[in-house]
Protein backbone atom coordinates (compact mmCIF):
# COMPACT_ATOMS: atom_id res chain seq x y z
CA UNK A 1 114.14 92.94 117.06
CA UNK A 2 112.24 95.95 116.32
CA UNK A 3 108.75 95.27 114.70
CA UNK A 4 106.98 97.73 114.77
CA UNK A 5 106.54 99.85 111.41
CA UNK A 6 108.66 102.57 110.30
CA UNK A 7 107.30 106.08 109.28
CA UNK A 8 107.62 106.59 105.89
CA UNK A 9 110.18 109.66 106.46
CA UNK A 10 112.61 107.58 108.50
CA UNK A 11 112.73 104.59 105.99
CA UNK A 12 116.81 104.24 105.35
CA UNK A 13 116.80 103.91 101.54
CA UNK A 14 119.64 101.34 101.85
CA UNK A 15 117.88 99.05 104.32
CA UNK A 16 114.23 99.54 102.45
CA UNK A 17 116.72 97.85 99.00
CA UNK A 18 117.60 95.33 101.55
CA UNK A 19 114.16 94.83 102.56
CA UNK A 20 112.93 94.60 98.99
CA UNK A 21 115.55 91.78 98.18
CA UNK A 22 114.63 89.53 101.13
CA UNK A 23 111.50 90.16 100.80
CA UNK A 24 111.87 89.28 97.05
CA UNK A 25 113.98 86.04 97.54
CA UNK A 26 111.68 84.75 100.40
CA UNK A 27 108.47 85.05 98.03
CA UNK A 28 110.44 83.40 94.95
CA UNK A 29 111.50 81.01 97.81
CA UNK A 30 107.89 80.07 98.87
CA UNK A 31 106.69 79.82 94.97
CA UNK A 32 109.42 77.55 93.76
CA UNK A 33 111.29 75.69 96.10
CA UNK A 34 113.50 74.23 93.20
CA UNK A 35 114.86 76.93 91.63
CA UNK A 36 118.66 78.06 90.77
CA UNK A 37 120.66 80.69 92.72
CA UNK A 38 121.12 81.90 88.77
CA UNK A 39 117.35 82.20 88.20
CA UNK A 40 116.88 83.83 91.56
CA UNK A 41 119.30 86.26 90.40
CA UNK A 42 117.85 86.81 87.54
CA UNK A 43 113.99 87.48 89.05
CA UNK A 44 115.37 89.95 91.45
CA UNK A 45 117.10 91.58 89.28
CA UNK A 46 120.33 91.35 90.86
CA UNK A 47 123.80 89.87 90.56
CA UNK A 48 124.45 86.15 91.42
CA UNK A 49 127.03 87.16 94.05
CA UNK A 50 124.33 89.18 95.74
CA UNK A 51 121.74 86.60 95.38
CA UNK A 52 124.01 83.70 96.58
CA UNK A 53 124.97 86.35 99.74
CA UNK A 54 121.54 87.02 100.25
CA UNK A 55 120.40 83.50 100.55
CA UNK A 56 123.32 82.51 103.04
CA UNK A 57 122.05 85.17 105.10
CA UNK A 58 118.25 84.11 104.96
CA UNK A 59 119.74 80.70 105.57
CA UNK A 60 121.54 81.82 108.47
CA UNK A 61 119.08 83.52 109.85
CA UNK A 62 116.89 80.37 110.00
CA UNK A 63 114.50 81.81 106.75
CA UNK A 64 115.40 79.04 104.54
CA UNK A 65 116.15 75.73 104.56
CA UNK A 66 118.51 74.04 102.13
CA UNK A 67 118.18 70.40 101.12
CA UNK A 68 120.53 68.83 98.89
CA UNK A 69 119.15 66.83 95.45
CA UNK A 70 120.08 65.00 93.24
CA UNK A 71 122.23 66.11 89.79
CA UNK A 72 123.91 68.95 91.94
CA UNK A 73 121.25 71.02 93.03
CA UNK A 74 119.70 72.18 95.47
CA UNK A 75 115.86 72.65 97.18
CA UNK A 76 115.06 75.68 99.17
CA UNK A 77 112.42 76.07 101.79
CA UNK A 78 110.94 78.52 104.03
CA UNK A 79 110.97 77.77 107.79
CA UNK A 80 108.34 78.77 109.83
CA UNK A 81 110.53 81.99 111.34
CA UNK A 82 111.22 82.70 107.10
CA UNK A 83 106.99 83.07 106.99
CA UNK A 84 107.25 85.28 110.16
CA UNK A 85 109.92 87.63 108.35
CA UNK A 86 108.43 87.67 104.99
CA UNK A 87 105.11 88.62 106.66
CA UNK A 88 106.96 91.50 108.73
CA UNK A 89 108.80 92.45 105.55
CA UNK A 90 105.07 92.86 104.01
CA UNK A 91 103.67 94.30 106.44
CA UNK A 92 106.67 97.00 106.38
CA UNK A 93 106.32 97.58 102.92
CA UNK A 94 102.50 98.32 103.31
CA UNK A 95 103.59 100.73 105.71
CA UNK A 96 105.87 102.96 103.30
CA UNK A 97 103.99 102.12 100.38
CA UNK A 98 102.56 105.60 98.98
CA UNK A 99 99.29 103.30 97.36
CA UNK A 100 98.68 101.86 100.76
CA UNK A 101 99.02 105.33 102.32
CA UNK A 102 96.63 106.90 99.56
CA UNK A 103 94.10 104.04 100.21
CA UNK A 104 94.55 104.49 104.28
CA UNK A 105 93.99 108.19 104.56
CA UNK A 106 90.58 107.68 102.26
CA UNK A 107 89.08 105.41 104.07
CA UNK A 108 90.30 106.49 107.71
CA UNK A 109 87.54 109.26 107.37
CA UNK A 110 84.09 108.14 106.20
CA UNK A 111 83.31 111.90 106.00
CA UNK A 112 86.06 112.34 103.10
CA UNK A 113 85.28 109.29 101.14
CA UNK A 114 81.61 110.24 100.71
CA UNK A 115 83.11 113.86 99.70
CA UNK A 116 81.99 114.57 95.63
CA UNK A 117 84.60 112.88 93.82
CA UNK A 118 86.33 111.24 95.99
CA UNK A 119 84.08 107.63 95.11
CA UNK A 120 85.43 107.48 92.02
CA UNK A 121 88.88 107.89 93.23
CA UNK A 122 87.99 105.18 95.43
CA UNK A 123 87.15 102.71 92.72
CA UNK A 124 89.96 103.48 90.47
CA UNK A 125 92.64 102.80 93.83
CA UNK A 126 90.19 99.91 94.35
CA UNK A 127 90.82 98.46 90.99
CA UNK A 128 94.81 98.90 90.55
CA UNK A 129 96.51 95.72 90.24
CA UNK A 130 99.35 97.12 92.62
CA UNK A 131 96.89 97.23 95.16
CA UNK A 132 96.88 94.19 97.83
CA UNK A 133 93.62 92.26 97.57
CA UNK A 134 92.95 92.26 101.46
CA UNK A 135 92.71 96.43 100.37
CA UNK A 136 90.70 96.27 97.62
CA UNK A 137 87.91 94.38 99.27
CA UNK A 138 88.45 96.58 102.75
CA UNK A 139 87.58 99.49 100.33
CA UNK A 140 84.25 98.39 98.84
């Protein structure tokens, strides 16, 4: 398994949607272990056939664990190897991420961020909400 991070110009739009979704369904996964293949659907943004295909993959790939409850349902946990890919899966979307590569190239030279104007650019990246806090705080 390749992990290592893809350059933005040879990202494969179809895997990067398939990327998204996993990444997606192992983050709803981890916030609510008790939730519906219908809601999951619906927070995704995708159909329920694609959700429930989805998480049969995750869950055969050892991502999620599925434990039967009671009243026909169903709990859903992440394994320690679903943590691994969901951090992967972040870390790849960090890498293609245009904000991440705005706030990368600014502070990779402390010669350009201290260039007029560029502080306040800093501060308003700093401050976006789709910004990861580990950034924000690497950038003040």
């Amino acid at each position: 398994m390749n992990t290592s991070a893809a350059s933005p110009e040879s990202v494969d739009p179809e895997s990067h949607a398939e990327a998204q979704i996993t990444l997606g369904m192992l983050n709803a996964v981890e916030e609510n272990s008790v939730l519906t293949q219908r809601s999951l659907a619906r927070e995704l943004g995708i159909a329920l056939g694609l959700a429930n295909a989805y998480l049969k993959r995750c869950v055969t790939k050892g991502y999620i664990k599925v434990t039967h409850v009671p009243a026909k349902r169903y709990a859903y946990y992440l394994t320690p190897k679903g943590f691994a890919e969901k951090s992967r899966l972040t870390a790849r979307y960090l890498a293609i991420s245009s904000v991440w590569r705005a706030a990368s190239a600014m502070l990779s030279s402390p010669n350009a961020r201290r260039a007029a104007g560029h502080r306040s650019r800093c501060a308003a990246l700093a401050s976006s909400p789709r910004l990861p806090c580990c950034a924000r705080r690497a950038m003040k």
